[in-house]
C-alpha atoms as a PDB file:
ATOM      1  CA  UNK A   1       0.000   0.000   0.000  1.00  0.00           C
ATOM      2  CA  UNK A   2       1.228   3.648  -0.876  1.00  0.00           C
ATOM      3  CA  UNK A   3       1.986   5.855   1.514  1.00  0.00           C
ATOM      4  CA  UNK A   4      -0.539   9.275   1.757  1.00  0.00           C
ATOM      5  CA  UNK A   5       2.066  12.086   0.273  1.00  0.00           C
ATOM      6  CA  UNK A   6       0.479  14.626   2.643  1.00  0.00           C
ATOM      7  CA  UNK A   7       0.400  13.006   5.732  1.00  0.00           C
ATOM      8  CA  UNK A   8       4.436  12.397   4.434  1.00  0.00           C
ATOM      9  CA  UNK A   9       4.601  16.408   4.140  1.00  0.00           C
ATOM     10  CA  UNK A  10       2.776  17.563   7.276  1.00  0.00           C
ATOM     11  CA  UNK A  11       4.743  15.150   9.750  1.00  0.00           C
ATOM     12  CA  UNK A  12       8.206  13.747  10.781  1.00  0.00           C
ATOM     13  CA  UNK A  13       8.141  10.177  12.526  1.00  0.00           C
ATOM     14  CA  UNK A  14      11.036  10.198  14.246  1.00  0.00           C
ATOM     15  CA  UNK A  15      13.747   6.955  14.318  1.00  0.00           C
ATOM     16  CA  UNK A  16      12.014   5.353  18.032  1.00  0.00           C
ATOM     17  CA  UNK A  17       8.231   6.031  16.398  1.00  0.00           C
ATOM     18  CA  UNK A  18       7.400   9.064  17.452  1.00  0.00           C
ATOM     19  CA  UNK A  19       4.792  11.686  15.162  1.00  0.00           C
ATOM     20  CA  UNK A  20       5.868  14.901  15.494  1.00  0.00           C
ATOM     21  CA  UNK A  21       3.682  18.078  13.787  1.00  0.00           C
ATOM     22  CA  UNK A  22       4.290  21.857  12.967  1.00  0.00           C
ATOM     23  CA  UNK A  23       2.037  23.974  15.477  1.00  0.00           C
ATOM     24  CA  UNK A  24      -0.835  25.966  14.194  1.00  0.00           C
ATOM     25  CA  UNK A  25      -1.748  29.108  13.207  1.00  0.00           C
ATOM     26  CA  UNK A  26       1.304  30.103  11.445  1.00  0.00           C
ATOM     27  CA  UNK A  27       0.253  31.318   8.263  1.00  0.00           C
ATOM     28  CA  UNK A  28      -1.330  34.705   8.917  1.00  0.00           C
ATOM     29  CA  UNK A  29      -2.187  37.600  10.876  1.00  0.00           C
ATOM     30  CA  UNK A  30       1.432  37.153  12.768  1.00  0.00           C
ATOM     31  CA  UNK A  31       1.555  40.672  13.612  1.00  0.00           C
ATOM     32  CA  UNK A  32      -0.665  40.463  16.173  1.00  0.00           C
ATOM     33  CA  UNK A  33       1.371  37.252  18.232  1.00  0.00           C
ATOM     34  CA  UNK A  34       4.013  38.440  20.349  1.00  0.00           C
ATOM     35  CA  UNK A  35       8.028  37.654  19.324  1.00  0.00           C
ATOM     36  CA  UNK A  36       7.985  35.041  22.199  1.00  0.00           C
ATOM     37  CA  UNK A  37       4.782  33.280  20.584  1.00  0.00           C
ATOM     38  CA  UNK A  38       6.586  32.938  17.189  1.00  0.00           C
ATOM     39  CA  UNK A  39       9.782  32.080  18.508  1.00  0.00           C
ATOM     40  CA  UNK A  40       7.627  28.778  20.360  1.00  0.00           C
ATOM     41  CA  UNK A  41       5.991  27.389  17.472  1.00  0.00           C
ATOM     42  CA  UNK A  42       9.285  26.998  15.766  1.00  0.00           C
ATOM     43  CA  UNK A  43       9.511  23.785  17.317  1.00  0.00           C
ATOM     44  CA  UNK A  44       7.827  20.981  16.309  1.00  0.00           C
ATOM     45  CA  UNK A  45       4.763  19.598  18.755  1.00  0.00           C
ATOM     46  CA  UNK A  46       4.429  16.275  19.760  1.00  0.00           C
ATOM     47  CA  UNK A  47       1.341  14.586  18.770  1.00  0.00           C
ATOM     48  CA  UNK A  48      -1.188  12.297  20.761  1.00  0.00           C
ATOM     49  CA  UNK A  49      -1.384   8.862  20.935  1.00  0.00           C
ATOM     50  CA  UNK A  50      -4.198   8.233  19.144  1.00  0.00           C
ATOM     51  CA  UNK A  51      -3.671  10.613  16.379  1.00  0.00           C
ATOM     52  CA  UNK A  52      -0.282   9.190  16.134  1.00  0.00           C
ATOM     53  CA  UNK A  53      -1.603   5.697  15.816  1.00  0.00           C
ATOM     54  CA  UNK A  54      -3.946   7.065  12.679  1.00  0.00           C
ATOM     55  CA  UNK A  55      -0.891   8.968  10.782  1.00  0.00           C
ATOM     56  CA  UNK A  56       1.146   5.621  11.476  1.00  0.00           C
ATOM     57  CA  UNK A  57      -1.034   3.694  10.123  1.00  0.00           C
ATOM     58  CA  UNK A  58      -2.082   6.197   7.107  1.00  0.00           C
ATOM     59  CA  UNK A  59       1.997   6.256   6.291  1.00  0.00           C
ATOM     60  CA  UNK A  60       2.352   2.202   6.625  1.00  0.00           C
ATOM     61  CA  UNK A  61       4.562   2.116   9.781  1.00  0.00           C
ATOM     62  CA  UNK A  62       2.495   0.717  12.607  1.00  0.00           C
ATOM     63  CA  UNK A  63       4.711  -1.429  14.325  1.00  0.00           C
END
């Protein structure tokens, strides 16, 4: 079975099975969030267990 190509794109699954995701609201209206807000969502956001198990299992990796 293929993998989705955008759930490739909008996650990283790390090497010990991990999902991570880009936080949201980063698109627009940024003027109004303070510098400390942007500087935050830099990082990438863990996800939860269950959504992880879904994206896992969308990409072909459920162990």
């Amino acid at each position: 079975m293929k993998a989705k190509q955008a759930i490739l794109k909008r996650f990283k699954i790390t090497k010990n099975g991990k999902v991570l995701r880009r936080p949201v609201g980063q698109n627009h209206s940024r003027a109004k969030k303070s510098g400390n807000k942007i500087r935050k969502s830099r990082k990438w956001v863990l996800v939860s267990k269950w959504e992880a198990k879904a994206i896992k299992k969308m990409v072909g990796k459920v162990k």
